[in-house]
Structure formats: structure tokens, C-alpha cells
C-alpha atoms as a PDB file:
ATOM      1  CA  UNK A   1      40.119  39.265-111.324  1.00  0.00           C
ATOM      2  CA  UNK A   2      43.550  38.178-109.793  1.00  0.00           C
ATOM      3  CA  UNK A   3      45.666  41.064-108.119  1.00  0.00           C
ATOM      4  CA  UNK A   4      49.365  41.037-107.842  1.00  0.00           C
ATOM      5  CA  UNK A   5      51.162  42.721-104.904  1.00  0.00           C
ATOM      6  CA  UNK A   6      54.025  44.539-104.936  1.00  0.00           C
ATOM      7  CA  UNK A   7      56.639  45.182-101.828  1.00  0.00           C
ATOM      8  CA  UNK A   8      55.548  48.429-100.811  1.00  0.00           C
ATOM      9  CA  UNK A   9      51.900  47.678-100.043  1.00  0.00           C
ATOM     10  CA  UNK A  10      52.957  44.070 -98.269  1.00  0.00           C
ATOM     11  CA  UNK A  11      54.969  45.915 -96.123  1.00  0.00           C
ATOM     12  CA  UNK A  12      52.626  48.060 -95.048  1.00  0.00           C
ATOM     13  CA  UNK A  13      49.887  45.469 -94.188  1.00  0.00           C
ATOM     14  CA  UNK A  14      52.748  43.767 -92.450  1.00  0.00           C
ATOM     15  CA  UNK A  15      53.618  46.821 -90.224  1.00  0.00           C
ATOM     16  CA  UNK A  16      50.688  46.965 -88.668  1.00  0.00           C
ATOM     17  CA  UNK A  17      49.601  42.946 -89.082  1.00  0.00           C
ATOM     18  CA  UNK A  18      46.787  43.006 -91.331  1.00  0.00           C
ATOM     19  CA  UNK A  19      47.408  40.646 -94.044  1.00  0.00           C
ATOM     20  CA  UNK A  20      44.079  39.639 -93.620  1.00  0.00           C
ATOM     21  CA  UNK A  21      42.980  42.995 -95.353  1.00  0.00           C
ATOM     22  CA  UNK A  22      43.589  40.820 -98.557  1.00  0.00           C
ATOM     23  CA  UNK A  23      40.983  38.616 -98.059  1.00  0.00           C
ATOM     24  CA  UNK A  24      38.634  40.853 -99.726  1.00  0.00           C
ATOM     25  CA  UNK A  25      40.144  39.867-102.624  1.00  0.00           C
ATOM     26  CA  UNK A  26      39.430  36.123-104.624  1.00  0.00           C
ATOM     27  CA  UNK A  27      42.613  35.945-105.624  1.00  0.00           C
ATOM     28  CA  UNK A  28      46.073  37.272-104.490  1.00  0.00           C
ATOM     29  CA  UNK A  29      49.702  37.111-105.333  1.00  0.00           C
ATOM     30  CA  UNK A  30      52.636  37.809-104.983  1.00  0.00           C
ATOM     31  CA  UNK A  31      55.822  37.517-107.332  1.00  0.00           C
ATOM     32  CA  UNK A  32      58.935  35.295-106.672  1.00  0.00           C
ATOM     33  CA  UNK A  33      60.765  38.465-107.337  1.00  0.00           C
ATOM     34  CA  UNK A  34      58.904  40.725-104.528  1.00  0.00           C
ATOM     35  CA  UNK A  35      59.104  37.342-102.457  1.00  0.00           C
ATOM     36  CA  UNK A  36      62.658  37.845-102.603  1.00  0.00           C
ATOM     37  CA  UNK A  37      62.803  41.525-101.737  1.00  0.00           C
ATOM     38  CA  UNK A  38      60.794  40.483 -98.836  1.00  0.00           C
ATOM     39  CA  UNK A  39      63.269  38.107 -97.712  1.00  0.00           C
ATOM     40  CA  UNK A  40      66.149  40.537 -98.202  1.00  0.00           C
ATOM     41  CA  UNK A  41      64.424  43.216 -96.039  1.00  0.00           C
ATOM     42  CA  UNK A  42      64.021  40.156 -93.313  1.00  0.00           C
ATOM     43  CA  UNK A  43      67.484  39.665 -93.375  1.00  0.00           C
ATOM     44  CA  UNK A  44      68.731  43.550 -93.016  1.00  0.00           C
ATOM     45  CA  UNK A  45      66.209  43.075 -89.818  1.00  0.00           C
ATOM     46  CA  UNK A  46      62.772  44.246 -90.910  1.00  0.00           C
ATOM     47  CA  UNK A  47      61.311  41.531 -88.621  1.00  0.00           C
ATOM     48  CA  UNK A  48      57.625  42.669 -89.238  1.00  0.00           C
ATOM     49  CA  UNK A  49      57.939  41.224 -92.844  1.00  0.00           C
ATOM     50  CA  UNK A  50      57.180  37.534 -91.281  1.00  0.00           C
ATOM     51  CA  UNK A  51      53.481  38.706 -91.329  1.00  0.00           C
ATOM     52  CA  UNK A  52      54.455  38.167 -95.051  1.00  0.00           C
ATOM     53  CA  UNK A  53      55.746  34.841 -95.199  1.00  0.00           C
ATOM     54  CA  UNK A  54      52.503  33.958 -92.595  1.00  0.00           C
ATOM     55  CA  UNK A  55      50.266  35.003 -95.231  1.00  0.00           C
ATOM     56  CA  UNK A  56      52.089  32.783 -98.003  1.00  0.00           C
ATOM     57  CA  UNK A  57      52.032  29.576 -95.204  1.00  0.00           C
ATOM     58  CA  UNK A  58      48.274  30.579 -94.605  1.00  0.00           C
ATOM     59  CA  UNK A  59      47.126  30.828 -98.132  1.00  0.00           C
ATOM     60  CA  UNK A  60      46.087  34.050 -97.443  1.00  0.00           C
ATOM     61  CA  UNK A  61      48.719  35.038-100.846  1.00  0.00           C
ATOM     62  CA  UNK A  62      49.983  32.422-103.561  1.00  0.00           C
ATOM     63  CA  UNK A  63      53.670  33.147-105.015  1.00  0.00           C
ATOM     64  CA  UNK A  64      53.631  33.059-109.103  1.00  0.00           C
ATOM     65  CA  UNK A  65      56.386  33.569-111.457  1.00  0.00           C
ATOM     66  CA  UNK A  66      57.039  34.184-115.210  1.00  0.00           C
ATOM     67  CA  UNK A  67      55.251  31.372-117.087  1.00  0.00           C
ATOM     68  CA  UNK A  68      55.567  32.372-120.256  1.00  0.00           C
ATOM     69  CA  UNK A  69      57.609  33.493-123.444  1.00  0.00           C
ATOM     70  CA  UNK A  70      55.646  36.854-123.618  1.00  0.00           C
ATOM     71  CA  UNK A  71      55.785  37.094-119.912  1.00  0.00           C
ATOM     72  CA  UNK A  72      59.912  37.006-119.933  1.00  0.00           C
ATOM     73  CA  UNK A  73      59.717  39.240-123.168  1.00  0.00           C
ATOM     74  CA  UNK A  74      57.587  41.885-121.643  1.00  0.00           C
ATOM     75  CA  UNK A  75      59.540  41.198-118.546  1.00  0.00           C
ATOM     76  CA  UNK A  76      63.153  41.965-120.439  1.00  0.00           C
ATOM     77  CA  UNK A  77      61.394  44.866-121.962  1.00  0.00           C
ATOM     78  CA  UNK A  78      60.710  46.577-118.648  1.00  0.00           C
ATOM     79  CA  UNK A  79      62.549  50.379-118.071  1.00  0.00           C
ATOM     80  CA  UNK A  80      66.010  50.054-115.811  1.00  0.00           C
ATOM     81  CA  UNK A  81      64.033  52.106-113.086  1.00  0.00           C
ATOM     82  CA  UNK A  82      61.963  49.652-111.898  1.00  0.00           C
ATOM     83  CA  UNK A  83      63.031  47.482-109.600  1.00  0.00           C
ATOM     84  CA  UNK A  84      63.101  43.849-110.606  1.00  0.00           C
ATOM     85  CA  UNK A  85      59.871  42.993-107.999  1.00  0.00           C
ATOM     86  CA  UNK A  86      57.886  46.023-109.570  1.00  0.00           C
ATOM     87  CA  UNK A  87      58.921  45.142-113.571  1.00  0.00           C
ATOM     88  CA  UNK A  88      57.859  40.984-112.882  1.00  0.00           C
ATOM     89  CA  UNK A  89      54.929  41.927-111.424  1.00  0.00           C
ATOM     90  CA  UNK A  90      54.136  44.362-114.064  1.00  0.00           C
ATOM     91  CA  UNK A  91      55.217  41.322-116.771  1.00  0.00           C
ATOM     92  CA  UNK A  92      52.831  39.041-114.868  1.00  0.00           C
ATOM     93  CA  UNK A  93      49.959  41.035-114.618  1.00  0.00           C
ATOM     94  CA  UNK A  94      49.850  42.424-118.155  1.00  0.00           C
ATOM     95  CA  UNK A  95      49.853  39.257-119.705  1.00  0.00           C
ATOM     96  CA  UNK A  96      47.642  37.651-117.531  1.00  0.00           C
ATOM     97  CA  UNK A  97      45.072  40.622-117.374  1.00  0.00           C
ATOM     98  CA  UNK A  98      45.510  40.977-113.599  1.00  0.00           C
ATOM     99  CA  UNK A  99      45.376  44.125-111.504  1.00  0.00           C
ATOM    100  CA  UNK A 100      48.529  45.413-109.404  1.00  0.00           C
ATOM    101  CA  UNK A 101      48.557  47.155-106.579  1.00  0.00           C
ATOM    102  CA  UNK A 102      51.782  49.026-105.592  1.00  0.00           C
ATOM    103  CA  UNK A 103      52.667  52.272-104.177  1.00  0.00           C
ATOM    104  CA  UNK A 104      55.465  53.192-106.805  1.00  0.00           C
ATOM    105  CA  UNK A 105      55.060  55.882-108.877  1.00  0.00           C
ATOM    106  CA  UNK A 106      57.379  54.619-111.694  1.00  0.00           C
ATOM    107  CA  UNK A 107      55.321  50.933-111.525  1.00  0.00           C
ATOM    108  CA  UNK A 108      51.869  52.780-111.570  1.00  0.00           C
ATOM    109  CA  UNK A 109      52.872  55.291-114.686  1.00  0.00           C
ATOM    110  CA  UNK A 110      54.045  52.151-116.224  1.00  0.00           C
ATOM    111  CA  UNK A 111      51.217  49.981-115.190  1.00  0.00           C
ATOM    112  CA  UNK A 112      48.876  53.078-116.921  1.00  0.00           C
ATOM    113  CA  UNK A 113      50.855  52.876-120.439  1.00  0.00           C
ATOM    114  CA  UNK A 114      50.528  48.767-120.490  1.00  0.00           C
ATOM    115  CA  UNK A 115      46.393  49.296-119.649  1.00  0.00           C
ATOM    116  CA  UNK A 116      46.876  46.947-115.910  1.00  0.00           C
ATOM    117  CA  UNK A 117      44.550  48.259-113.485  1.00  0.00           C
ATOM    118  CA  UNK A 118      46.212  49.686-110.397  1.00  0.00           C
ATOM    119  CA  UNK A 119      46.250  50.715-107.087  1.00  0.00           C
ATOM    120  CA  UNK A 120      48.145  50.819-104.013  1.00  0.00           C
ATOM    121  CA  UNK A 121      47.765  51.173-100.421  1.00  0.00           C
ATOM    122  CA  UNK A 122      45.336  53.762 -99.878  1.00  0.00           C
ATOM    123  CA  UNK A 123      43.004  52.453-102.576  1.00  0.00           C
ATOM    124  CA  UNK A 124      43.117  48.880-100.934  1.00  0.00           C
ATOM    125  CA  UNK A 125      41.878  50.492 -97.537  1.00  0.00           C
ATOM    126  CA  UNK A 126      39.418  52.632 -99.324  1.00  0.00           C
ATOM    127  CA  UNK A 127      37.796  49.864-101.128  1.00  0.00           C
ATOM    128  CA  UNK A 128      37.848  47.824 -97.418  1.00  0.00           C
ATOM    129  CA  UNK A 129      36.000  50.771 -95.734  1.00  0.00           C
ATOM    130  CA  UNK A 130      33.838  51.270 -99.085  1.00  0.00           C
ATOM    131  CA  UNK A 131      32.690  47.235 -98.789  1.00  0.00           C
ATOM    132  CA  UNK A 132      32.206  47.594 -94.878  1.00  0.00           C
ATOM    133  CA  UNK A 133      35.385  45.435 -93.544  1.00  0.00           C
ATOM    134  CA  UNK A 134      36.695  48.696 -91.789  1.00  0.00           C
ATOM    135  CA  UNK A 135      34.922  51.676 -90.664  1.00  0.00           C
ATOM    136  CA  UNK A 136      36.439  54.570 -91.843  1.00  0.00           C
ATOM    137  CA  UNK A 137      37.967  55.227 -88.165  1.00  0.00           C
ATOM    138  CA  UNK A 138      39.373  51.919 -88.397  1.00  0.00           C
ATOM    139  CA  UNK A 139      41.011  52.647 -91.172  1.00  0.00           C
ATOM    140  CA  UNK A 140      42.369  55.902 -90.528  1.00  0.00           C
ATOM    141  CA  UNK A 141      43.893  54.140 -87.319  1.00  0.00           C
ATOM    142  CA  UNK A 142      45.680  51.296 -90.019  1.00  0.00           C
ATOM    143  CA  UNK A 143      46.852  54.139 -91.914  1.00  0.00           C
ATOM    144  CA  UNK A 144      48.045  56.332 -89.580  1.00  0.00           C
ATOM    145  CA  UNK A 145      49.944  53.003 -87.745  1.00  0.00           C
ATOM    146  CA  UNK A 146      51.479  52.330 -91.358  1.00  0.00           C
ATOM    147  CA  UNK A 147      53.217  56.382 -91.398  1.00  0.00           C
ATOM    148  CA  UNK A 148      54.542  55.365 -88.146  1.00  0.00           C
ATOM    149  CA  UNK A 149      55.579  51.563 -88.388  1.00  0.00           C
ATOM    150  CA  UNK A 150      56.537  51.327 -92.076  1.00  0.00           C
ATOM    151  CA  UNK A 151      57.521  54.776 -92.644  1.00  0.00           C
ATOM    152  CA  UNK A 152      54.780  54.816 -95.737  1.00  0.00           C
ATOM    153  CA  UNK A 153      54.582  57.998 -97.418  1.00  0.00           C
ATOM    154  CA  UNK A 154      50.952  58.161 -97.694  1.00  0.00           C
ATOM    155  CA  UNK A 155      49.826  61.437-100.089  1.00  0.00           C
ATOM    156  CA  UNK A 156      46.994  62.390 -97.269  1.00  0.00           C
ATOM    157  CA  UNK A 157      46.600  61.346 -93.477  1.00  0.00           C
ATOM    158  CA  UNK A 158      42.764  61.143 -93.210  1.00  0.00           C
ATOM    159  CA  UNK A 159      40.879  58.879 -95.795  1.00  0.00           C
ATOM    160  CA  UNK A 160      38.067  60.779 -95.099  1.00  0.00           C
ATOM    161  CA  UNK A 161      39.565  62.665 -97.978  1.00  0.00           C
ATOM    162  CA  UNK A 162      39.297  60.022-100.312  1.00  0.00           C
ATOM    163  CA  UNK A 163      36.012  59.033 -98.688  1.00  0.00           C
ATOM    164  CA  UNK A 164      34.163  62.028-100.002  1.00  0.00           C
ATOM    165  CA  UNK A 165      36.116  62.507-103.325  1.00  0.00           C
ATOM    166  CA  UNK A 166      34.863  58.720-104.298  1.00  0.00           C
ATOM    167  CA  UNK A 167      31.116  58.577-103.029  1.00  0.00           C
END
């Protein structure tokens, strides 16, 4: 199934210059909308989001917008709180049947009532030490890096946490 990124987990993989973390996935994207939140944080100076752009030039991530009637209907019909980025995405991905991962409480609440499969940042390095791409050290390491470099606001600091709650 396709997966949609949001801004908040993109930064984080770019903080710490794993982009490549994505791979796991057959198919990723990101929205024109997020693309251009990540070229407005570039240009207030966060330099790290060129790991971003990389991934685009690399194929790593494909940028999609609204296709669709329904899409820009469901898009319009998105609450004021979310930030354009989050509500496209959310547009996108409920139309297309595509899971989301962001880091956004608002997004994921709304992601929940519109039945679009989420998860963010920890889940995505979870499900990398789960398949064997990271060892649980490893990961810990990303995640601790991402507190530091992108200032993520991560619920827990070990994912031996989540480890044990999902085995």
C-alpha cells in the first residue's frame, strides 16, 4: 500500500540523514503541499532539510498532488487546524486508500475518523527494527539523534518500550 509523508517525520529522517529508512516501504510520497513546507523551512535556514529534496532527486520519495474532484472536496472539507501539508495529505490518502505517517496529533485524530491508517516516527523505526533493517540499539541511537537534531518530541526515549509492548 502507498504511504504519504508528512513534514514532521521527513524532518526527522533528515536530521539525522536517513531517508533511506523509507526504503522499506514500495511506495512513498510526499505532497506538493509538505514539499512546500519543506522548502520554506530551507529558506528560514533548516539546512538539514536538503536530505529531503535528495530523496525526491533519488527516487527514494515521489511528490503527488490533488488529482481529483473528491480529493479537492475532501481537501476543502479539512478542519482550520491542520496545516495545509497535514489536510492534503490527509485528502490524498483517504481517497486513494493510502497510509500516512505523521507525528501530529490533530492529523492522526483526523486520519482515525476518515479510517487512513497511520503512524508516525516512532512506528516507522519500530517496524524497521521489527523487519531487521535496524537493531534495536541502532535505532534507539536514530531516535535519540532526532530529540537532539530536530528537536522531535518523541512520547518515550527508549523503543525498547515499544519493543516489548508490540511482540
Amino acid at each position: 500500500m502507498p504511504i504519504l509523508i508528512n513534514t514532521t517525520v521527513l524532518s526527522n529522517l533528515a536530521a539525522v540523514e536517513r531517508m533511506d529508512l523509507l526504503d522499506i516501504f514500495q511506495k512513498c510520497y510526499v505532497a506538493s503541499a509538505v514539499y512546500e513546507e519543506i522548502q520554506q523551512g530551507l529558506a528560514e535556514g533548516y539546512n538539514f532539510l536538503v536530505h529531503v529534496d535528495a530523496a525526491l532527486d533519488n527516487g527514494i520519495v515521489a511528490m503527488v498532488t490533488l488529482e481529483t474532484e473528491a480529493e479537492l472536496q475532501r481537501y476543502r472539507a479539512m478542519p482550520h487546524r491542520l496545516h495545509s501539508g497535514e489536510a492534503m495529505s490527509l485528502a490524498i490518502a483517504s481517497c486513494r486508500n493510502w497510509r500516512f505517517l505523521t507525528d501530529d496529533r490533530s492529523a492522526r485524530t483526523y486520519a482515525d475518523r476518515l479510517g487512513v491508517p497511520c503512524s508516525g516516527t516512532l512506528g516507522l523505526l519500530v517496524y524497521t527494527v521489527k523487519r531487521g533493517n535496524l537493531t534495536p540499539e541502532a535505532g534507539n541511537t536514530l531516535l535519540s539523534r532526532m530529540i537532539a537534531r530536530a528537536r522531535y518530541r518523541s512520547p518515550v526515549n527508549d523503543l525498547y518500550t515499544l519493543l516489548e509492548k508490540k511482540s
